[in-house]
C-alpha atoms as a PDB file:
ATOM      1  CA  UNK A   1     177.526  15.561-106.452  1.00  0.00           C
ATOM      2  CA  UNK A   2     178.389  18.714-108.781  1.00  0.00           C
ATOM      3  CA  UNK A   3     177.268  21.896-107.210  1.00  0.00           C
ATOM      4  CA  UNK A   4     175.213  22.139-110.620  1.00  0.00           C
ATOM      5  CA  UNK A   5     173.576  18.627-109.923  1.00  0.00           C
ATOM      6  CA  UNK A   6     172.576  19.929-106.607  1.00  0.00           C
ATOM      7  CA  UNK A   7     171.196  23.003-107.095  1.00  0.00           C
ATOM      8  CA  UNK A   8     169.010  21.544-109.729  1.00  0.00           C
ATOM      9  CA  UNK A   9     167.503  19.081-107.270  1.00  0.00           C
ATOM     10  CA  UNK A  10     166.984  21.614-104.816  1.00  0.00           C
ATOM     11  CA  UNK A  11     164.937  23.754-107.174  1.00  0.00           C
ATOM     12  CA  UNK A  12     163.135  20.404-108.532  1.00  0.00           C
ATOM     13  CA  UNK A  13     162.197  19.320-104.814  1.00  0.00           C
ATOM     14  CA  UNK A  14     161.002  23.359-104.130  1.00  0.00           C
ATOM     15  CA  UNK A  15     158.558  23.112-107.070  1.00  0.00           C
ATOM     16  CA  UNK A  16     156.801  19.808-105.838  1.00  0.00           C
ATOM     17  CA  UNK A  17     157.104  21.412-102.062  1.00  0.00           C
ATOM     18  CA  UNK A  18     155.174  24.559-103.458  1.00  0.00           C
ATOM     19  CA  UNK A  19     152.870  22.065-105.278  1.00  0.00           C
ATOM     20  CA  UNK A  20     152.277  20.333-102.490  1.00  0.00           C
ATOM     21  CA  UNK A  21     151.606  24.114 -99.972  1.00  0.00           C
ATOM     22  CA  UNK A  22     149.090  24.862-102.820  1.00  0.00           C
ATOM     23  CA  UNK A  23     147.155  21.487-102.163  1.00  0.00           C
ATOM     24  CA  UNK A  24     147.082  21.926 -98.750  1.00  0.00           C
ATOM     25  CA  UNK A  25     145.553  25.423 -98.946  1.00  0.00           C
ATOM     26  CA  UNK A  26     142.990  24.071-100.856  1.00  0.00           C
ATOM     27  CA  UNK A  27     142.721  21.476 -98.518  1.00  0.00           C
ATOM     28  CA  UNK A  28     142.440  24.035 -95.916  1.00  0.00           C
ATOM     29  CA  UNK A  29     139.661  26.345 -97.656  1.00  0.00           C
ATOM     30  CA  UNK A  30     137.195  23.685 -98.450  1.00  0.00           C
ATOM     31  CA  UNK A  31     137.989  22.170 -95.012  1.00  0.00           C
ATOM     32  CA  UNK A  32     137.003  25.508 -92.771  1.00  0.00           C
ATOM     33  CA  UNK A  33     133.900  26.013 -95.072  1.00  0.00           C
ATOM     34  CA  UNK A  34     132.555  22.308 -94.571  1.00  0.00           C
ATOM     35  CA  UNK A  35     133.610  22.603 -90.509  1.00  0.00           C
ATOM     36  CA  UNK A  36     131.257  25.662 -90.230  1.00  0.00           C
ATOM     37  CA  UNK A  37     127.847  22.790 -90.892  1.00  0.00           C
ATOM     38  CA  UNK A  38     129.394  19.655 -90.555  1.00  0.00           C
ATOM     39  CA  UNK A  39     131.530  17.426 -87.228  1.00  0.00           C
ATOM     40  CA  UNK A  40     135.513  17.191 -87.323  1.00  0.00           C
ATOM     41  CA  UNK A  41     134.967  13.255 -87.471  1.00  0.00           C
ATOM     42  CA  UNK A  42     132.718  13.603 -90.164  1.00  0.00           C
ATOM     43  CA  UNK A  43     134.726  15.433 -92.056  1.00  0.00           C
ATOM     44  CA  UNK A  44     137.895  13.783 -91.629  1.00  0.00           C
ATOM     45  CA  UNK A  45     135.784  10.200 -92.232  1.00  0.00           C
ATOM     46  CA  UNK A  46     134.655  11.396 -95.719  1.00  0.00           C
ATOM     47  CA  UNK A  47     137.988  13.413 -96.729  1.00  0.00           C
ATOM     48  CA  UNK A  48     140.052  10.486 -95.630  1.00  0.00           C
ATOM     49  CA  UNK A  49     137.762   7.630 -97.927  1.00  0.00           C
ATOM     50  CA  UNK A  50     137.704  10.312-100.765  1.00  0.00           C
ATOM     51  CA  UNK A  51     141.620  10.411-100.518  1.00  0.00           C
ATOM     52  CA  UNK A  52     142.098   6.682-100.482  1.00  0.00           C
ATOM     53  CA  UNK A  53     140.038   6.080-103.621  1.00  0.00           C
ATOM     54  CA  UNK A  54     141.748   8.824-105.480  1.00  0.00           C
ATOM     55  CA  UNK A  55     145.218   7.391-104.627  1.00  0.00           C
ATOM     56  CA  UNK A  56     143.769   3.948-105.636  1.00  0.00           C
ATOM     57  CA  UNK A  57     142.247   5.333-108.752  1.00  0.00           C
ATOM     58  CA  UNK A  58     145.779   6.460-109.704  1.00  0.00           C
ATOM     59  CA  UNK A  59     147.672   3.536-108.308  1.00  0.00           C
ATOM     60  CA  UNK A  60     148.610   2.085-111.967  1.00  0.00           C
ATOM     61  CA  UNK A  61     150.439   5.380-112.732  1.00  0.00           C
ATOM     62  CA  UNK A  62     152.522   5.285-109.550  1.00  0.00           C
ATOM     63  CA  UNK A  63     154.073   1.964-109.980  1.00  0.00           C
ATOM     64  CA  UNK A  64     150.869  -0.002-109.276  1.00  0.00           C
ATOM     65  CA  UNK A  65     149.183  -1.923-106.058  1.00  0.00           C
ATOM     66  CA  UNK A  66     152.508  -3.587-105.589  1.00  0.00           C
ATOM     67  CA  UNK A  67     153.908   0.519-104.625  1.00  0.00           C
ATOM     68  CA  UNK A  68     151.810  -0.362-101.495  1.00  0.00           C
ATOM     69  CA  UNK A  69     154.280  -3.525-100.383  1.00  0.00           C
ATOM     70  CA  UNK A  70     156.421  -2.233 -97.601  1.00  0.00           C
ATOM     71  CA  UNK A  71     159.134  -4.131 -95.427  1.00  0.00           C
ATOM     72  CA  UNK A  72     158.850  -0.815 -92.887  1.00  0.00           C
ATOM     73  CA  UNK A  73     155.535  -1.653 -91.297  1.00  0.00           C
ATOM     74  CA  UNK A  74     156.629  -0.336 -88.398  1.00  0.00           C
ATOM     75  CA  UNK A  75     157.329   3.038 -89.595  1.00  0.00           C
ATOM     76  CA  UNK A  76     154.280   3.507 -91.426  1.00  0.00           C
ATOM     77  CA  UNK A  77     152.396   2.626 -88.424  1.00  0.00           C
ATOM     78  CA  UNK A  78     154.417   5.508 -86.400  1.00  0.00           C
ATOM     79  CA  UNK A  79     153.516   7.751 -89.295  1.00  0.00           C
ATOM     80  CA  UNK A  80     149.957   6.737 -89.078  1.00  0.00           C
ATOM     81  CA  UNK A  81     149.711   7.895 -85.512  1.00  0.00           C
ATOM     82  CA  UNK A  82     151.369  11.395 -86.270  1.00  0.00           C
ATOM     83  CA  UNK A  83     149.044  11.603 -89.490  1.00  0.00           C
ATOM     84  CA  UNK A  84     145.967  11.520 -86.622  1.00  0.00           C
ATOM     85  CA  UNK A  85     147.467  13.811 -84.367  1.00  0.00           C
ATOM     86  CA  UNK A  86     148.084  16.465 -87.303  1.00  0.00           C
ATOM     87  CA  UNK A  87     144.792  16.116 -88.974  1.00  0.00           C
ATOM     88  CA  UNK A  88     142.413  15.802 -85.801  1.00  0.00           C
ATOM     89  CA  UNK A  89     144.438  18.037 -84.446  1.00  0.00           C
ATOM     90  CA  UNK A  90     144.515  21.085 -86.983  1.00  0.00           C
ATOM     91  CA  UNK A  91     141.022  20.862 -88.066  1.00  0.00           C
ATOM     92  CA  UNK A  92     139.789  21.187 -84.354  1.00  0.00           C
ATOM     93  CA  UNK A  93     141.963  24.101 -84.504  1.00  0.00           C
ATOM     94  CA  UNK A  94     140.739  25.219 -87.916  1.00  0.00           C
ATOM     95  CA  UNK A  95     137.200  25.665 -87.179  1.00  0.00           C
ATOM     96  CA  UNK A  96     137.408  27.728 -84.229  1.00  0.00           C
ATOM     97  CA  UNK A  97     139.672  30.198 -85.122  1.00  0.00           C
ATOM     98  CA  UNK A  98     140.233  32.435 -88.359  1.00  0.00           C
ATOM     99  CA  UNK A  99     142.524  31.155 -90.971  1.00  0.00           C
ATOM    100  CA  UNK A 100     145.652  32.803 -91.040  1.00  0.00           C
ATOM    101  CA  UNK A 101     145.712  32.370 -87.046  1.00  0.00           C
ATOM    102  CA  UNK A 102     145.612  28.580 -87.951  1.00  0.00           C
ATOM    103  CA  UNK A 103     147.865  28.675 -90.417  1.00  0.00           C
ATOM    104  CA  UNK A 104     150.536  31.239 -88.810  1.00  0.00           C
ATOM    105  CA  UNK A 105     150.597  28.293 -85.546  1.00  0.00           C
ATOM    106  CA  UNK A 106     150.532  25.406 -87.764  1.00  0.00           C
ATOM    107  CA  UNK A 107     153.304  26.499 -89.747  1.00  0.00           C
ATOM    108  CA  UNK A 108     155.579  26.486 -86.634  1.00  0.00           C
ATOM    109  CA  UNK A 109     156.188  23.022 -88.024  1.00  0.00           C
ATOM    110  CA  UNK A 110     159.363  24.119 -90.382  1.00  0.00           C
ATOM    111  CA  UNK A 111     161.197  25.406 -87.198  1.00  0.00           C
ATOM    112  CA  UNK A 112     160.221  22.382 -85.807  1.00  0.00           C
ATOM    113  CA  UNK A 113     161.360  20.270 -88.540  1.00  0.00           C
ATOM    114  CA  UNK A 114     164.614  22.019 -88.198  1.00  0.00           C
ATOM    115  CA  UNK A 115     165.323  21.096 -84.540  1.00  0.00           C
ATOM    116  CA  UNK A 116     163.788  17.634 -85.472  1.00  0.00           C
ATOM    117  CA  UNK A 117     166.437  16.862 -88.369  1.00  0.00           C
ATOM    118  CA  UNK A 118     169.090  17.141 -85.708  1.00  0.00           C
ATOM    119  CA  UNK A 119     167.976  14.886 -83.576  1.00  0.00           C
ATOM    120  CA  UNK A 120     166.862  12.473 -85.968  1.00  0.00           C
ATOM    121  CA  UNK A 121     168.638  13.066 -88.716  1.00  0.00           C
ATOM    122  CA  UNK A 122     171.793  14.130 -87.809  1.00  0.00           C
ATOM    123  CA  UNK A 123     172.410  16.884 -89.160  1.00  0.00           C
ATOM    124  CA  UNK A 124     174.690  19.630 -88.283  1.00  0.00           C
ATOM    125  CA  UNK A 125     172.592  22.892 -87.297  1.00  0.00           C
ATOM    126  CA  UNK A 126     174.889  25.609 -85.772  1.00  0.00           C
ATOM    127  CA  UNK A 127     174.281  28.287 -82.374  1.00  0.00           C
ATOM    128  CA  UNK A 128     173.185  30.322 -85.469  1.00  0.00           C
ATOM    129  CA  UNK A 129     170.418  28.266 -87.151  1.00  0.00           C
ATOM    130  CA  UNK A 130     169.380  27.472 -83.427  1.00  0.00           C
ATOM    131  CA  UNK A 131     169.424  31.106 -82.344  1.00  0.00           C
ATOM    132  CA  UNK A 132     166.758  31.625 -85.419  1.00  0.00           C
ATOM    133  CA  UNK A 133     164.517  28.609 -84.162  1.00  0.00           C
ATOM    134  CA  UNK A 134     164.109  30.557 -80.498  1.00  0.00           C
ATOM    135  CA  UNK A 135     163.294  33.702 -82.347  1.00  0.00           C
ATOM    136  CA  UNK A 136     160.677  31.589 -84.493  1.00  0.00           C
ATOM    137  CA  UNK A 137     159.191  30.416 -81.336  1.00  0.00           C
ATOM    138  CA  UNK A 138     158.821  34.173 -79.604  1.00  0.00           C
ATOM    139  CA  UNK A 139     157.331  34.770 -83.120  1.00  0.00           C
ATOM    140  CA  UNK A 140     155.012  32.026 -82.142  1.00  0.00           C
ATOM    141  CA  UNK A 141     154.175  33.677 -78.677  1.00  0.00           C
ATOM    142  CA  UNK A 142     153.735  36.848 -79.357  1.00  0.00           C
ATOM    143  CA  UNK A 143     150.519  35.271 -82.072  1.00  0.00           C
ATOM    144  CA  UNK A 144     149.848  33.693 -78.778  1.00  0.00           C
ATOM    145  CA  UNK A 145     149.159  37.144 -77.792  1.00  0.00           C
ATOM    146  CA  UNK A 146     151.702  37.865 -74.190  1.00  0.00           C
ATOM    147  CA  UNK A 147     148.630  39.287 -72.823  1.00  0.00           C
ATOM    148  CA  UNK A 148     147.193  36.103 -72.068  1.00  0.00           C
ATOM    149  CA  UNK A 149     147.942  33.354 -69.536  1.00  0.00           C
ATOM    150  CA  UNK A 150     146.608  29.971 -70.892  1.00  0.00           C
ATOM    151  CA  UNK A 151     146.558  28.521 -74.351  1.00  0.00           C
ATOM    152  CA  UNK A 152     142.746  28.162 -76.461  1.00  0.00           C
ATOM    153  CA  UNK A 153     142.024  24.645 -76.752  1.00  0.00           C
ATOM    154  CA  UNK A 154     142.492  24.919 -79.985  1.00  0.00           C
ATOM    155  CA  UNK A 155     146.008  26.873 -80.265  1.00  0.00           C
ATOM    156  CA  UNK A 156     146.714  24.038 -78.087  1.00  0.00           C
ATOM    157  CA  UNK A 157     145.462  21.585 -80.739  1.00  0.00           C
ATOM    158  CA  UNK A 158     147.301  23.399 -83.168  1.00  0.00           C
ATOM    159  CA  UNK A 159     150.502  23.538 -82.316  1.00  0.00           C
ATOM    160  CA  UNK A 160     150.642  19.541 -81.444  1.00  0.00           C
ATOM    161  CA  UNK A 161     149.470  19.302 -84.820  1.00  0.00           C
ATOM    162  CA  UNK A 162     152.657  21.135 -85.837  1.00  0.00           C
ATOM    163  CA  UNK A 163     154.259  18.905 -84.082  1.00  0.00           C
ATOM    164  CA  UNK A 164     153.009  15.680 -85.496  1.00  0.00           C
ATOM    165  CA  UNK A 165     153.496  17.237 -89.315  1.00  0.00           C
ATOM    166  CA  UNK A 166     157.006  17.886 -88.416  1.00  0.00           C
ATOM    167  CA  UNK A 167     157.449  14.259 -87.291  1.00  0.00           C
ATOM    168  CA  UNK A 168     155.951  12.802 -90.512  1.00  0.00           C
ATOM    169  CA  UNK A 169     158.388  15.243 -92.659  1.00  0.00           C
ATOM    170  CA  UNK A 170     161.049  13.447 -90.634  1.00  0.00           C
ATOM    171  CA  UNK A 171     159.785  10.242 -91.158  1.00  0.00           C
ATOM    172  CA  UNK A 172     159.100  10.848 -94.928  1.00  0.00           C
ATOM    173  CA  UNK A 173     162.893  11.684 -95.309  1.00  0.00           C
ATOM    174  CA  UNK A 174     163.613   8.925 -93.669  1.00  0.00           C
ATOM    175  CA  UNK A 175     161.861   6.368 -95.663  1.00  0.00           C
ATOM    176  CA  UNK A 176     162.628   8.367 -98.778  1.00  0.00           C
ATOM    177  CA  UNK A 177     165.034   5.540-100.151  1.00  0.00           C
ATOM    178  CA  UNK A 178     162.881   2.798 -99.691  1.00  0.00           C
ATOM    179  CA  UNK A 179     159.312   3.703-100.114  1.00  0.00           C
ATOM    180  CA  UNK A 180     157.166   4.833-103.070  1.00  0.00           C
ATOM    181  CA  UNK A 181     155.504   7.902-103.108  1.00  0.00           C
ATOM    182  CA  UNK A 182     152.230   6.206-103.003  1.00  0.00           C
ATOM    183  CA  UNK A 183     153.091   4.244 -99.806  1.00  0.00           C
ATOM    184  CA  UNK A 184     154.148   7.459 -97.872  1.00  0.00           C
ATOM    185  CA  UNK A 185     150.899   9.131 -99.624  1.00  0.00           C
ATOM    186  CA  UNK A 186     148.678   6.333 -98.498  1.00  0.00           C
ATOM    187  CA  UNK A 187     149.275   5.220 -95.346  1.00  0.00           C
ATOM    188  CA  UNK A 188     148.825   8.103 -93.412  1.00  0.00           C
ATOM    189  CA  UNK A 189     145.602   8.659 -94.615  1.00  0.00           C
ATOM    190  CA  UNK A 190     144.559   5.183 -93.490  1.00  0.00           C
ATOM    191  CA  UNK A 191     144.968   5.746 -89.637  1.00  0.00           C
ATOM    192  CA  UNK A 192     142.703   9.317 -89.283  1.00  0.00           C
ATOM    193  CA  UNK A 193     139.886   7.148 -91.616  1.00  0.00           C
ATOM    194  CA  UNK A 194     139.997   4.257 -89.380  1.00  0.00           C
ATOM    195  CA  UNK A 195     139.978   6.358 -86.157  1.00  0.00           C
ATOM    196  CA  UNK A 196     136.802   8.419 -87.261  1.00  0.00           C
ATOM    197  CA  UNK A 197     134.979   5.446 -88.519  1.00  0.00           C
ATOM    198  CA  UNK A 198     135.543   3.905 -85.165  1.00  0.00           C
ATOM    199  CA  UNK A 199     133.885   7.015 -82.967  1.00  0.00           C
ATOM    200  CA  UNK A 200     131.557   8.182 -85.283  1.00  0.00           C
ATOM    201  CA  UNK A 201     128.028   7.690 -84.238  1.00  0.00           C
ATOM    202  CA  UNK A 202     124.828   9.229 -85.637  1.00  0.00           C
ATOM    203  CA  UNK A 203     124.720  12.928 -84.292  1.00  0.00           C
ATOM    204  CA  UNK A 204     128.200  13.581 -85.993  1.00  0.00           C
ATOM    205  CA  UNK A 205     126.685  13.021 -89.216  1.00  0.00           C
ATOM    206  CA  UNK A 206     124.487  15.312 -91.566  1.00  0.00           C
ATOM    207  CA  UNK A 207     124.238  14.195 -95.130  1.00  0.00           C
ATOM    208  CA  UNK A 208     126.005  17.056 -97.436  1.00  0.00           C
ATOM    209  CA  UNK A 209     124.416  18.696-100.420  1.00  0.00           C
ATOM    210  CA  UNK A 210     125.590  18.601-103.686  1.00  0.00           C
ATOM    211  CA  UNK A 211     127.520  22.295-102.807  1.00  0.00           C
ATOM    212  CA  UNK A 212     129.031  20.303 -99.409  1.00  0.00           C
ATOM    213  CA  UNK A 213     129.724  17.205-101.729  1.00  0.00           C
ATOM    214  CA  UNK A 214     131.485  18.737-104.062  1.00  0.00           C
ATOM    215  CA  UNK A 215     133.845  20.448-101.286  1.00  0.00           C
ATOM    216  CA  UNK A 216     134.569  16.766-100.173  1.00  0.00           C
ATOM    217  CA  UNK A 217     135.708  16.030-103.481  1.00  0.00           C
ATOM    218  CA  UNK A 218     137.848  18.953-103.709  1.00  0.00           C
ATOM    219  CA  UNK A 219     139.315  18.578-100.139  1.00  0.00           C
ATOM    220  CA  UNK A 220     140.711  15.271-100.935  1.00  0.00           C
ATOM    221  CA  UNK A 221     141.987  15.874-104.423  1.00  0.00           C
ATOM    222  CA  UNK A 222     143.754  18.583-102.876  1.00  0.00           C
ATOM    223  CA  UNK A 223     145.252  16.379 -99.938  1.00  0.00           C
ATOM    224  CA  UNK A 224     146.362  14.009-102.920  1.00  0.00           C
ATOM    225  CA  UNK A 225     147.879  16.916-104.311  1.00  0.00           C
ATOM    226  CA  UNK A 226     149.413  18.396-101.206  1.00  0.00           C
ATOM    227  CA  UNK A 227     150.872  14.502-100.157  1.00  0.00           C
ATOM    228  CA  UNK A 228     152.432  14.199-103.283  1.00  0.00           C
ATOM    229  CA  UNK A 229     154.381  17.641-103.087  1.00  0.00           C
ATOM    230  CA  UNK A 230     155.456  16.946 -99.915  1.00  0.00           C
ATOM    231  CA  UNK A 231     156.934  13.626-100.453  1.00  0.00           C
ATOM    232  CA  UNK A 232     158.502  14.183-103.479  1.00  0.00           C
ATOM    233  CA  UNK A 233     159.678  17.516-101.982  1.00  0.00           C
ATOM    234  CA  UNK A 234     161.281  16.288 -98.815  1.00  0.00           C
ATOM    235  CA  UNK A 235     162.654  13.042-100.151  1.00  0.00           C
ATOM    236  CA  UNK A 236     165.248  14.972-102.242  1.00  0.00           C
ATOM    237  CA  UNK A 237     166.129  17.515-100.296  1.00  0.00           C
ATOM    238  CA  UNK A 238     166.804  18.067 -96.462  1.00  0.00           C
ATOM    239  CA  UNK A 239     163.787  18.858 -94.458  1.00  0.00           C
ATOM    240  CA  UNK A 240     165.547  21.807 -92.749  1.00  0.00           C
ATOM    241  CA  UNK A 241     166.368  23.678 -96.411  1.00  0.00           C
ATOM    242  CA  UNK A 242     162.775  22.880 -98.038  1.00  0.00           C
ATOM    243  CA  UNK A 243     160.491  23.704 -94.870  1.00  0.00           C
ATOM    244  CA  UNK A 244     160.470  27.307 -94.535  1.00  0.00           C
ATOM    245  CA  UNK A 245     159.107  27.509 -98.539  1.00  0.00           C
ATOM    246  CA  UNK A 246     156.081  26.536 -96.960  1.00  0.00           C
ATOM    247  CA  UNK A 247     155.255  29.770 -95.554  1.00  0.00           C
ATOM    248  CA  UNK A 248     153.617  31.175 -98.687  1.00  0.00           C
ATOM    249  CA  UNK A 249     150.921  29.316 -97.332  1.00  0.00           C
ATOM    250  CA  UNK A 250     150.572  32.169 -94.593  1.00  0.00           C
ATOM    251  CA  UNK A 251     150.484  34.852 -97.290  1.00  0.00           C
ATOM    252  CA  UNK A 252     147.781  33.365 -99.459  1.00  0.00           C
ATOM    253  CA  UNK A 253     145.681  31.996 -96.694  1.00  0.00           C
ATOM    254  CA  UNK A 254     145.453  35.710 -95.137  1.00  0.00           C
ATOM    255  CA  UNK A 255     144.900  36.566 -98.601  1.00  0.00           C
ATOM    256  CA  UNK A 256     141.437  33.782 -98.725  1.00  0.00           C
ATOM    257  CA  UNK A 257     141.158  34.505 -94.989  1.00  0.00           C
ATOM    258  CA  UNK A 258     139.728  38.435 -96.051  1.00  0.00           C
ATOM    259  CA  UNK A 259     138.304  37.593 -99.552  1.00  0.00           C
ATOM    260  CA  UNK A 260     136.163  34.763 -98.423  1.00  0.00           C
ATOM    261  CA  UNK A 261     135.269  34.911 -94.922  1.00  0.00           C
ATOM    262  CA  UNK A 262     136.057  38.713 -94.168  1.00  0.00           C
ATOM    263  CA  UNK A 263     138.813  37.811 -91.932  1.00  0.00           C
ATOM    264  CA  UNK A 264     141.715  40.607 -90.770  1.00  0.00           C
ATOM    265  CA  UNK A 265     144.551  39.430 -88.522  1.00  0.00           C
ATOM    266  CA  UNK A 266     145.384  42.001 -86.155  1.00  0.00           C
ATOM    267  CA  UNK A 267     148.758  43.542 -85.289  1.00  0.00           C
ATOM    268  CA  UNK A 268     150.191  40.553 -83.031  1.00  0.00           C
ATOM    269  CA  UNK A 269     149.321  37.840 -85.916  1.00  0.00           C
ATOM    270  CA  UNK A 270     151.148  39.880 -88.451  1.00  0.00           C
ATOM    271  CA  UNK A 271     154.515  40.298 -86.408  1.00  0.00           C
ATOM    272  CA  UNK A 272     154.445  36.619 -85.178  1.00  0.00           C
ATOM    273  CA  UNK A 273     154.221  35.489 -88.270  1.00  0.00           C
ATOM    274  CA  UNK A 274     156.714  38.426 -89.902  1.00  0.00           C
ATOM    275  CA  UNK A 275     159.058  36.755 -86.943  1.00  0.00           C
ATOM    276  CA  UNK A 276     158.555  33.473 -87.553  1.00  0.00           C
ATOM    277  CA  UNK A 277     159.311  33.487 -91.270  1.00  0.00           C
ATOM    278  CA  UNK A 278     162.077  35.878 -91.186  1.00  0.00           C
ATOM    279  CA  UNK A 279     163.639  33.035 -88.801  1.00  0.00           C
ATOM    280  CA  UNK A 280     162.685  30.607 -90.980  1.00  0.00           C
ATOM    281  CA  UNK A 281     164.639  31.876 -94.068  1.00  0.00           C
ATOM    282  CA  UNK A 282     167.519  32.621 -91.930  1.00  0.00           C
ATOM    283  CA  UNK A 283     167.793  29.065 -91.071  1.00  0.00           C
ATOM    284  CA  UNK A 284     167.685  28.317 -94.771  1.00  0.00           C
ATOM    285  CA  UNK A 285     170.475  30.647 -96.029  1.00  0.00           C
ATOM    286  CA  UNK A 286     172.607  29.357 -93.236  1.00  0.00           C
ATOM    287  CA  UNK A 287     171.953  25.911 -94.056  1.00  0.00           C
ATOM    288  CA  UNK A 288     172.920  26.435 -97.828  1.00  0.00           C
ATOM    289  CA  UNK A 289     176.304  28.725 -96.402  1.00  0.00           C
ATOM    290  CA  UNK A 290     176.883  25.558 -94.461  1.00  0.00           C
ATOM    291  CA  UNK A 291     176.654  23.397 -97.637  1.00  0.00           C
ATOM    292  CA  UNK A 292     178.569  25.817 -99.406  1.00  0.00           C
ATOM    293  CA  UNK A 293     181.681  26.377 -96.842  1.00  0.00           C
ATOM    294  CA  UNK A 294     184.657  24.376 -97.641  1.00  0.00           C
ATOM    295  CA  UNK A 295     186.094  21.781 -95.522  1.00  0.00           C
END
């Protein structure tokens, strides 16, 4: 591939990565204002069913109901199980804490996904790209705060959120040369509707007005959104050189964090999550110098 060639794709794959971190801040807004009157499995029931029938709606442009057909039932299944960990998992976390706390511990996934792509992948990450991932994770204890011994429930929550995401970035780069967009869209979004339809029982629920129905509407149209960045994003380009991008995320959700819900992180939030992206683009330009270096 022509150094031209690739550089193109890697600034095609950023724009539908960005697309996608816009999406899920949306996601995320309409998500922590629902969670302040209505149940996690409520939410996730009606946000999940909402999602399905958009992809379905748009199903014809994507190749059709036949994009659906898979011969990797196995994987989608795995992905299915992350998908519940990361969205049970982060909107626990979501509605007990402010936003850019959330955000600044869920987006631990990139470093994550770095170490991950190693493993999985097998890709090449040097004592230097590895040296930034342990600085990303003392970024990711001192938001802990190092004055405290034990983990919040939901920091806890959180973080194995971060975890699952970083699994199903894997897993989407994996299955990137077989599977349609829609398939690695829909999927996921099957096994957190199924879960909360199963435990849901009758003091979970409170019927939303029109204002809370309308912010179900939004929240899946932006999980659409956000599913089809990601995909598209990481199934051109290496997890480990897209993920850090993600972090704008931080900036514009401490942005909504003030605006909307009078939210200001305090000194610890803002230098874990200074650390954690500094590490973060380190890894990238090392990755690309990697690319670059001649045999």
């Amino acid at each position: 591939m022509s150094h031209s060639l690739e550089h193109g794709n890697v600034i095609k794959a950023a724009g539908w990565l960005l697309f996608g971190v816009l999406g899920g801040l949306g996601l995320d807004l309409c998500a922590k204002q629902l969670l302040e009157t209505h149940s996690l499995i409520q939410f996730v029931l009606l946000r999940s069913a909402f999602g399905i029938l958009i992809l379905l709606a748009i199903a014809p442009r994507f190749g059709g109901f036949r994009a659906l057909r898979t011969g990797e039932a196995g994987w989608h299944f795995l992905r299915m199980i992350f998908s519940i960990g990361a969205m049970f998992g982060f909107f626990y976390g979501l509605g007990r804490m402010p936003l850019v706390n959330a955000l600044t511990l869920g987006y631990t996934a990139p470093l994550m996904v770095t170490s991950l792509s190693a493993v999985f992948l097998g890709e090449t990450i040097g004592w230097r790209r590895w040296s930034a991932v342990i600085v990303g994770f003392v970024g990711t204890l001192i938001v802990l705060r190092p004055d405290r011994s034990a983990l919040t429930h939901a920091e806890l929550a959180i973080l194995v959120a971060a975890f699952c995401y970083a699994c199903q970035a894997i897993t989407a780069r994996r299955l990137s040369g077989t599977e349609s967009t829609l398939a690695l869209s829909f999927w996921v979004i099957v096994g957190p509707l199924i879960v909360a339809a199963a435990i849901i029982d009758s003091n979970d629920w409170i019927t939303p007005d029109t204002t809370g129905w309308l912010l179900l509407v939004l929240a899946a149209a932006a999980s659409v959104v956000a599913w089809f960045g990601f995909v598209n994003g990481y199934r051109a380009v290496s997890p480990a050189t897209l993920a850090p991008l993600e972090y704008v995320a931080i900036v514009l959700g401490a942005i909504a964090g003030y605006v909307i819900w009078d939210e200001v992180p305090d000194r610890w939030v803002v230098l874990g999550a200074l650390i954690i992206i500094a590490s973060s683009v380190f890894v990238v330009y090392r990755g690309q110098a990697a690319k670059r270096r001649p045999l």
